[in-house]
Protein backbone atom coordinates (compact mmCIF):
# COMPACT_ATOMS: atom_id res chain seq x y z
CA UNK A 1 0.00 0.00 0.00
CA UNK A 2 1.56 3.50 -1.10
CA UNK A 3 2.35 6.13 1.67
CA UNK A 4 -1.21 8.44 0.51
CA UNK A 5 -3.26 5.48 0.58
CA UNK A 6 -2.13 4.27 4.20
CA UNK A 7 -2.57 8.03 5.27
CA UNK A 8 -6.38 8.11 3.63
CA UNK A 9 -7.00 4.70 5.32
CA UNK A 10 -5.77 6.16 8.82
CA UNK A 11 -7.79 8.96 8.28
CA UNK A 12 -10.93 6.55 7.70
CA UNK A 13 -10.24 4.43 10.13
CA UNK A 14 -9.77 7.12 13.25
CA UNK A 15 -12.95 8.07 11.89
CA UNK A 16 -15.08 4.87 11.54
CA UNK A 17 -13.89 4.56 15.17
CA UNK A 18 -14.83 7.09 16.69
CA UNK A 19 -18.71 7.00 15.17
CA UNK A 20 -18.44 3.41 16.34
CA UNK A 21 -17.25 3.79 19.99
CA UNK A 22 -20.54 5.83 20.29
CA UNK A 23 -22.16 2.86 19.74
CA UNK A 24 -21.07 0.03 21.49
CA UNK A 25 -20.16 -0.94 25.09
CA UNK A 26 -16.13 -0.35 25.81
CA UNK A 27 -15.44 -4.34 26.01
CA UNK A 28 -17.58 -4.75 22.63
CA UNK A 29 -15.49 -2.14 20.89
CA UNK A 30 -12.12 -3.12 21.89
CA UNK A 31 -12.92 -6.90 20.36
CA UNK A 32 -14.05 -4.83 17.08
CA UNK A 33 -10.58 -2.51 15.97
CA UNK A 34 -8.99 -5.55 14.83
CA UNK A 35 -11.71 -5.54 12.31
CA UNK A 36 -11.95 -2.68 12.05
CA UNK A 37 -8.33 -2.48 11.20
CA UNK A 38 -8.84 -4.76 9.03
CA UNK A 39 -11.08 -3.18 6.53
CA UNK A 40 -10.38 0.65 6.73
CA UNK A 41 -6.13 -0.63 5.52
CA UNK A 42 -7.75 -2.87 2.43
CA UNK A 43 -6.19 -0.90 -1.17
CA UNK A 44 -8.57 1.04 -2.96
CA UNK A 45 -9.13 -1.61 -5.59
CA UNK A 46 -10.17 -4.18 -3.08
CA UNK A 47 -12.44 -1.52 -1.08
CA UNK A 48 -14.44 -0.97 -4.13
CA UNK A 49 -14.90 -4.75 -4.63
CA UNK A 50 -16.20 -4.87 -1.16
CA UNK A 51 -18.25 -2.11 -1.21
CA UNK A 52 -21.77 -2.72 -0.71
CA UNK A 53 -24.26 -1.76 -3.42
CA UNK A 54 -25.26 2.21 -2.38
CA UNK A 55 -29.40 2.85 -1.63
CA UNK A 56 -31.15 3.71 -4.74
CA UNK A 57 -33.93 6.76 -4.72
CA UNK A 58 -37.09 5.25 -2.54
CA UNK A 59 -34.71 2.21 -1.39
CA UNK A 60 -36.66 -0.32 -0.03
CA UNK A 61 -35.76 -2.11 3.30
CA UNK A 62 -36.49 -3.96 5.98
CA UNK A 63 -37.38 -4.08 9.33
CA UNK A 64 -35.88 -7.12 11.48
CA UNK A 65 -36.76 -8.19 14.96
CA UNK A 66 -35.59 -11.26 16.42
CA UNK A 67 -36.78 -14.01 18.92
CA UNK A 68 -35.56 -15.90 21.83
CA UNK A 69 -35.87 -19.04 19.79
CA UNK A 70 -34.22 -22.00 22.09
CA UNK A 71 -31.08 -22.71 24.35
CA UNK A 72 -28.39 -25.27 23.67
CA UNK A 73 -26.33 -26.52 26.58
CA UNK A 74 -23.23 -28.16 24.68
CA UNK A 75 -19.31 -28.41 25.04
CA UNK A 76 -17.87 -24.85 24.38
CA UNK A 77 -14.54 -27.23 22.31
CA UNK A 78 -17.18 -27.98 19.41
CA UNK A 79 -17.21 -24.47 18.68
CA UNK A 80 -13.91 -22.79 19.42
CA UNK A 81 -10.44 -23.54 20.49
CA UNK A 82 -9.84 -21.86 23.78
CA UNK A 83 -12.20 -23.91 25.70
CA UNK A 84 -11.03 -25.61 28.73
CA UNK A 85 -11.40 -29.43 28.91
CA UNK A 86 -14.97 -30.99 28.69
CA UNK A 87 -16.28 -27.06 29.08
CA UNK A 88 -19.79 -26.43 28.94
CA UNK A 89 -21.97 -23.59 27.59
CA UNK A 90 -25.45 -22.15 27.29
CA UNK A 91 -26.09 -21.26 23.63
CA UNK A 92 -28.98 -18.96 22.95
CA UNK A 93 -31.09 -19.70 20.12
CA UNK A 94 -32.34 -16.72 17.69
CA UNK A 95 -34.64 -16.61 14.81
CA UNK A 96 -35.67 -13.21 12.99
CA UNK A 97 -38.52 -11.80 11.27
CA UNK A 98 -37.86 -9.23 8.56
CA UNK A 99 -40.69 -6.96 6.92
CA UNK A 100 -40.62 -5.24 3.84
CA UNK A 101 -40.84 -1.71 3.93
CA UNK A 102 -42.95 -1.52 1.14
CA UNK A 103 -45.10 -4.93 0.42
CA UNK A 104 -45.55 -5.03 4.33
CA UNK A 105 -44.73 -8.57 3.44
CA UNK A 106 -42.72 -11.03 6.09
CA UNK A 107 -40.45 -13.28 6.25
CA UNK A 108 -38.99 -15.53 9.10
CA UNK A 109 -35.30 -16.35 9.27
CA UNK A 110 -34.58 -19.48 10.84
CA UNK A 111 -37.18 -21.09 13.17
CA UNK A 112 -34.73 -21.84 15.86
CA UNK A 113 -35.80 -25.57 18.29
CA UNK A 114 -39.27 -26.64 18.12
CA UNK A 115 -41.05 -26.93 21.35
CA UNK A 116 -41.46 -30.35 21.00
CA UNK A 117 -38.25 -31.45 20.72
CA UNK A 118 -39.23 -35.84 21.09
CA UNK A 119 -40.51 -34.89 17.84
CA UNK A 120 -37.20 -33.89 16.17
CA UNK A 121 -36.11 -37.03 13.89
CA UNK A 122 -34.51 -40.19 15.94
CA UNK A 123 -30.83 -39.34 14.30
CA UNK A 124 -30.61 -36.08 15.91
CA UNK A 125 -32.19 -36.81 19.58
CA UNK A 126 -30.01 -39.73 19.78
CA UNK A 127 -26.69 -37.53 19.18
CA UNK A 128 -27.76 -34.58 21.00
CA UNK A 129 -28.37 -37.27 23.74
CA UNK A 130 -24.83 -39.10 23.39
CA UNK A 131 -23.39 -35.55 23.24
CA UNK A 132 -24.63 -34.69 26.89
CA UNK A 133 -26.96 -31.46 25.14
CA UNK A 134 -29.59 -30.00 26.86
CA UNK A 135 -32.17 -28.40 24.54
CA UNK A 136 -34.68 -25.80 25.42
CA UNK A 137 -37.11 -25.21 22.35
CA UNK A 138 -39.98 -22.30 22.03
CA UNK A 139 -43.11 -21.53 20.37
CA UNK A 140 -42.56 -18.91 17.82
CA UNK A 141 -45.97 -19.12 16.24
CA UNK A 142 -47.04 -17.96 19.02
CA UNK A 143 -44.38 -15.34 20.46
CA UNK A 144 -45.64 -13.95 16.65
CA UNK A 145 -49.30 -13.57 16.95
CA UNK A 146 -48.10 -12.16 20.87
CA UNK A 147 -46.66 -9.54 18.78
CA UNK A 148 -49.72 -9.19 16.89
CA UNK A 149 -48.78 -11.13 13.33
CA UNK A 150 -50.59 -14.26 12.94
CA UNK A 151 -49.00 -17.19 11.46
CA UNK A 152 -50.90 -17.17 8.20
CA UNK A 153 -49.85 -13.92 7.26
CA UNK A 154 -46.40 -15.38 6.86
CA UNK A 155 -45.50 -15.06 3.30
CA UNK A 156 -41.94 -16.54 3.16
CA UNK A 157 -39.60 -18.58 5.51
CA UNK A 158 -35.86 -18.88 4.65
CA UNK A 159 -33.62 -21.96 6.63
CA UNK A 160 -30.01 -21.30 7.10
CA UNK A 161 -29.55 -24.89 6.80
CA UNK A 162 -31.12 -27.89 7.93
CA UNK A 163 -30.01 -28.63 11.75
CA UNK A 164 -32.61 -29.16 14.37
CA UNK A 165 -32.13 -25.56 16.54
CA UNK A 166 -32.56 -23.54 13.19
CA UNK A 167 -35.43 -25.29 11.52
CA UNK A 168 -38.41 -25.44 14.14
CA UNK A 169 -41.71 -26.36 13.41
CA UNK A 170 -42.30 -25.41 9.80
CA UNK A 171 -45.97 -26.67 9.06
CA UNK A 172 -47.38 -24.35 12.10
CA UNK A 173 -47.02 -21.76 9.04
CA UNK A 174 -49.76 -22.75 6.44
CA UNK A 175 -48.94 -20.07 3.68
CA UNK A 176 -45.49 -19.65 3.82
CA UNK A 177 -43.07 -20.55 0.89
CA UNK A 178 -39.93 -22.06 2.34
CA UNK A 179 -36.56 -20.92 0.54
CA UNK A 180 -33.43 -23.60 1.77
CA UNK A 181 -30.40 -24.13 -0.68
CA UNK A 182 -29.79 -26.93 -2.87
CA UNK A 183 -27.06 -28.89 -0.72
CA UNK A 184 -30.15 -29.47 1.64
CA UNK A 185 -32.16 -31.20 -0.85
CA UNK A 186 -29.76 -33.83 -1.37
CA UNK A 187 -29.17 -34.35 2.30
CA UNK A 188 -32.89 -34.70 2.87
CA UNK A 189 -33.23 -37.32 0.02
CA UNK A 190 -30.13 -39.67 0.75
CA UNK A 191 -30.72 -39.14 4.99
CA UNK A 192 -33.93 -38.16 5.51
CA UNK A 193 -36.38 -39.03 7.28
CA UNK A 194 -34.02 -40.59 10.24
CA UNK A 195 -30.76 -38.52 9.80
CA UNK A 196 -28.72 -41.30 11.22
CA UNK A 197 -26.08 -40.28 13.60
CA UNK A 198 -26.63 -36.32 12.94
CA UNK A 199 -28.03 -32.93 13.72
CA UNK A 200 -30.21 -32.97 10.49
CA UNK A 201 -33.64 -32.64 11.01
CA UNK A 202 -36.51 -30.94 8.96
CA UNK A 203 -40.26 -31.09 7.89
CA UNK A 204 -41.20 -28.94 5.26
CA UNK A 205 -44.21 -29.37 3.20
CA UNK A 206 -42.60 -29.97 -0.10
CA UNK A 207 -45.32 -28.48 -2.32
CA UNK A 208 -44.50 -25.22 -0.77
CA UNK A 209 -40.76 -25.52 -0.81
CA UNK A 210 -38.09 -23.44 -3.12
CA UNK A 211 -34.20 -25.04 -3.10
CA UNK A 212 -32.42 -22.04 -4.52
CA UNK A 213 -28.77 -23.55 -6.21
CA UNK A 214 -25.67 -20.67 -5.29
CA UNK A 215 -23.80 -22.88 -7.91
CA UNK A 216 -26.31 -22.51 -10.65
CA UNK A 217 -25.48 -26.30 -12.15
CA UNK A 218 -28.47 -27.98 -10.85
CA UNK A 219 -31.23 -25.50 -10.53
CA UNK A 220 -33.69 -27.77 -8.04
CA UNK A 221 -36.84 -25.26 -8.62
CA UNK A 222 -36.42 -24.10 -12.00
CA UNK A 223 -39.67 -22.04 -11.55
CA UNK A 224 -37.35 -20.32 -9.19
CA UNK A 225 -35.60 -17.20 -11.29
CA UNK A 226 -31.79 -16.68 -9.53
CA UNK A 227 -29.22 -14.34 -10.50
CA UNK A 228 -26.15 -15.10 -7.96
CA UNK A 229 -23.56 -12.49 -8.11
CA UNK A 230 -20.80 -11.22 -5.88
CA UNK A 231 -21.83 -8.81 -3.14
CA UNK A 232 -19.38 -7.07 -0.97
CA UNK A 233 -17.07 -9.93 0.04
CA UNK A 234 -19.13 -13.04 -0.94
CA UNK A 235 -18.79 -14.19 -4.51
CA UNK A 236 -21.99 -15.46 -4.34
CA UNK A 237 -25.11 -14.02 -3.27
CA UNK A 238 -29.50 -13.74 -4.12
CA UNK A 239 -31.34 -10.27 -4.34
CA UNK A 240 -34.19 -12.06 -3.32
CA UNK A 241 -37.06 -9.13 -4.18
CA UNK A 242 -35.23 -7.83 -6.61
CA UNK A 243 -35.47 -4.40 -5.08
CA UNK A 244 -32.02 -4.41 -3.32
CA UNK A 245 -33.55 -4.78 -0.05
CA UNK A 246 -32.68 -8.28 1.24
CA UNK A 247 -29.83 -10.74 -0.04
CA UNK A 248 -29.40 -14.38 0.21
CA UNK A 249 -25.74 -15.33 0.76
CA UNK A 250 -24.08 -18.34 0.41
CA UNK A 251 -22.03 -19.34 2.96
CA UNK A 252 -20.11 -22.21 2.35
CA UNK A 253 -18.34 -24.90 5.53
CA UNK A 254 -20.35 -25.48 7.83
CA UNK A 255 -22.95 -27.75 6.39
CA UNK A 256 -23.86 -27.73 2.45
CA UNK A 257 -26.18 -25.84 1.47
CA UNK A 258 -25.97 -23.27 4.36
CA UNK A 259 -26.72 -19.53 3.72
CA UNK A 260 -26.89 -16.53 5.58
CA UNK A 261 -28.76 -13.28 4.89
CA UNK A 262 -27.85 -9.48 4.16
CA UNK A 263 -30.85 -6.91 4.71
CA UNK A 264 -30.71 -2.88 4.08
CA UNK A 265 -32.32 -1.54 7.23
CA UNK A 266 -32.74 1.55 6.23
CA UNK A 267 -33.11 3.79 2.82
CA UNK A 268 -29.87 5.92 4.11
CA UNK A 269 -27.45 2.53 3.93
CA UNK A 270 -27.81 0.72 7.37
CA UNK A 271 -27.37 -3.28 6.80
CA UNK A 272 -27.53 -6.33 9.08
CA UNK A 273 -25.93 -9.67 8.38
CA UNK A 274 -28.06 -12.74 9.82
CA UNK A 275 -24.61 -14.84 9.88
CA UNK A 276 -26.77 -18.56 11.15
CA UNK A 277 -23.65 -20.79 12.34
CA UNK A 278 -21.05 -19.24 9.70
CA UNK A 279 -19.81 -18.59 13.65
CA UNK A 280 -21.20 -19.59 16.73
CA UNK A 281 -18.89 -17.22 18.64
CA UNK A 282 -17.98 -13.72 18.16
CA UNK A 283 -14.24 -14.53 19.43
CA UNK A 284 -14.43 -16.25 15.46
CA UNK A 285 -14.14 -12.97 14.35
CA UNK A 286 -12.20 -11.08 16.92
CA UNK A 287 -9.21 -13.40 16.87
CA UNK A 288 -9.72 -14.16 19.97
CA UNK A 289 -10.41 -18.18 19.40
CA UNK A 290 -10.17 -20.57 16.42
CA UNK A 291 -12.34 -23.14 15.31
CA UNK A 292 -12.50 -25.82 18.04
CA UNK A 293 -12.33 -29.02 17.26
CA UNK A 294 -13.36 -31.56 20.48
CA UNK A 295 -11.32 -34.36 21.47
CA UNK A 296 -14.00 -37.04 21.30
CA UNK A 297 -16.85 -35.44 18.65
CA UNK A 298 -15.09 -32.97 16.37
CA UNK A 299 -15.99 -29.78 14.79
CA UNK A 300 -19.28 -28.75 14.02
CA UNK A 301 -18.36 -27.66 10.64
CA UNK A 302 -18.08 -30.43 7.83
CA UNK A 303 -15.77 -28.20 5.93
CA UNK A 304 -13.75 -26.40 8.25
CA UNK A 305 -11.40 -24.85 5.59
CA UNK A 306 -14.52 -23.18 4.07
CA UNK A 307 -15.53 -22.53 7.76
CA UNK A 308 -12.89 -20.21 7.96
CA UNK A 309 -12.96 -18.83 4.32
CA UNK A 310 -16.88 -17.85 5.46
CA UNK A 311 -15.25 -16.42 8.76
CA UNK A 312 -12.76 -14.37 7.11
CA UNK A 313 -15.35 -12.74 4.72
CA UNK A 314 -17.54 -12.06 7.70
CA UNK A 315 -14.81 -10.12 9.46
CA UNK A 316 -14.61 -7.60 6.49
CA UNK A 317 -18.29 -7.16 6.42
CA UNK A 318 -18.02 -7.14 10.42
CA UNK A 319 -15.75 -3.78 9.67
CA UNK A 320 -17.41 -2.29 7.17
CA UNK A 321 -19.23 1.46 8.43
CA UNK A 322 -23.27 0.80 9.20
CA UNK A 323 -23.44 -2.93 9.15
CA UNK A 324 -24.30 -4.73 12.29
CA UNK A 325 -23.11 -8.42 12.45
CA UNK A 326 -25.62 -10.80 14.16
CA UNK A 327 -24.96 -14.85 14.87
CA UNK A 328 -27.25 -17.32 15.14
CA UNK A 329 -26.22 -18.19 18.56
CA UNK A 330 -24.85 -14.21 19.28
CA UNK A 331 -24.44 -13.87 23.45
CA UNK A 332 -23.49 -10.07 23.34
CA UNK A 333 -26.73 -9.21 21.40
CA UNK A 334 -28.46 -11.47 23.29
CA UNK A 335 -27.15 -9.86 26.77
CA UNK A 336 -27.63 -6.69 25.46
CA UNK A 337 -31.47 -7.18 25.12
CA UNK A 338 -32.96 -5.07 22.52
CA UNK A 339 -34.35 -5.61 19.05
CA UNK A 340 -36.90 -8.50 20.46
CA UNK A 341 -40.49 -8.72 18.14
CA UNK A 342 -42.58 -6.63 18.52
CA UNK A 343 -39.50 -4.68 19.28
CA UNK A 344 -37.10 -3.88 15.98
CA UNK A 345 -33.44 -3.76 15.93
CA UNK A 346 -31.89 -0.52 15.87
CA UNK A 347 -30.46 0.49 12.18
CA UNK A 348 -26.80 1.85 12.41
């Protein structure tokens, strides 16, 4: 990087944190200048190829909420590398609910544990259950119409993949289109309905189901129109209304056919990034910890090296100005507290 270009990107970066540190709690901010680092020293080339796409005139967006969708007690070394022996932890579960600013229309992100859990498929009881996990699931047809939405009026549902704690009940939502990615169709047809020794388990009603294809060789639903292209750092992603307002991303490692999501929310250029289990800890993208890998069951990523491809691509977006980061299992939003439906989470 030349001598100007380092200056400009010192400039940007005192700036960026400085708006930030307005923002966030001291602790939370210190974890973030790595990234933030990170992104504001990138060349010029390379910022423009991460650049998000800028609002148009009337940009459409999206509100998001979340929910308190479940609790996983598990060992802390499945997920990152600085646990200590057989160390347990509480993982909250979290599902979202996006609505268009426009259409009014909504769509549910992840459906997090079913309250039900005996029903889950025999595979994944009987692993959670060798495993030691304690699950806690949750109604969220119900924390919905609490929040004054009833379930019908649910037009869309997208799964970030196919494990139990993201893919609830789906049927308790009788006019919803479900959107999962191709790599979960073929799990569901050569595992499915047991999901022998795994944490696959799903039930959606088929007729009303969409497998979009980030690879574009196999389109499943060809009724389905895509047009992947890069976005920011992700070589592929989905403008799913085709307004600008809400992306499907694919993000590759932890389990095929996984994606996350990337939503304006706001017309001014305020994003959030639903990041599912790209990362189930926010030391992932600090630095702070690796990907663990447990002495006796592994990691929970089937593709760790495209684990930490995804990871790495998440820490630019994680340092870019105005877009907020969120896990599907994210303890400092969750101990924070706000954003909860009928609640909406605050655009940056």
């Amino acid at each position: 990087m030349c001598h100007e270009n380092r200056l400009e990107s010192k400039t940007t970066y005192d700036a960026f944190a400085q708006t930030l540190s307005s923002r966030l709690s001291t602790t939370y901010f210190l974890q973030l200048l790595p990234l933030i680092y990170l992104s504001t020293t990138i060349s010029s080339n390379d910022s423009r190829r991460m650049s998000l796409p800028p609002p148009a005139k009337d940009q459409a967006y999206c509100d998001v909420s979340t929910f308190d969708a479940g609790n996983i007690n598990m060992l802390l070394g499945q997920l990152v590398d600085v646990a200590v022996g057989d160390e347990m932890t509480d993982l909250p579960v979290l599902s979202f609910l996006l609505r268009h600013s426009r259409t009014g229309d909504i769509l549910l992100f992840d459906l997090g544990i079913r309250p039900d859990i005996e029903n889950y498929s025999a595979g994944a009881l009987e692993l959670t259950r060798k495993m030691g996990m304690t699950l806690q699931g949750r109604d969220i047809p119900a924390a919905l119409e609490r929040g004054g939405v009833k379930r019908a009026d649910v037009k869309r549902v997208v799964l970030s993949h196919i494990h139990f704690d993201h893919t609830g009940y789906p049927r308790a939502f009788p006019n919803a289109t479900f959107i999962l990615a191709n790599g979960a169709l073929k799990i569901i047809e050569e595992k499915g309905p047991v999901y022998d020794n795994s944490f696959y388990a799903v039930d959606v009603p088929f007729e009303r189901t969409v497998f979009v294809n980030p690879e574009l060789e196999v389109p499943a639903s060809p009724a389905m129109k895509e047009q992947w292209a890069p976005l920011g750092p992700f070589p592929r992603a989905l403008d799913l209304y085709g307004d600008g307002s809400l992306y499907l991303v694919d993000a590759p490692g932890h389990i095929p056919g996984h994606l996350n999501a990337l939503a304006r929310t706001s017309a001014d250029g305020g994003w959030v990034y639903l990041g599912a289990d790209s990362a189930h800890d926010w030391r992932l993208l600090t630095g702070e910890a690796g990907i663990g890998c447990h002495h006796v069951w592994g990691c929970v990523h089937e593709d760790r090296g495209k684990a930490e491809e995804t990871i790495e691509r998440m820490k630019v977006l994680a340092a870019t100005p105005r877009v907020r980061v969120l896990l599907g299992h994210d303890k400092p939003f969750v101990k924070e507290g706000k954003g909860y439906w009928p609640d909406r989470i605050e655009s940056l």
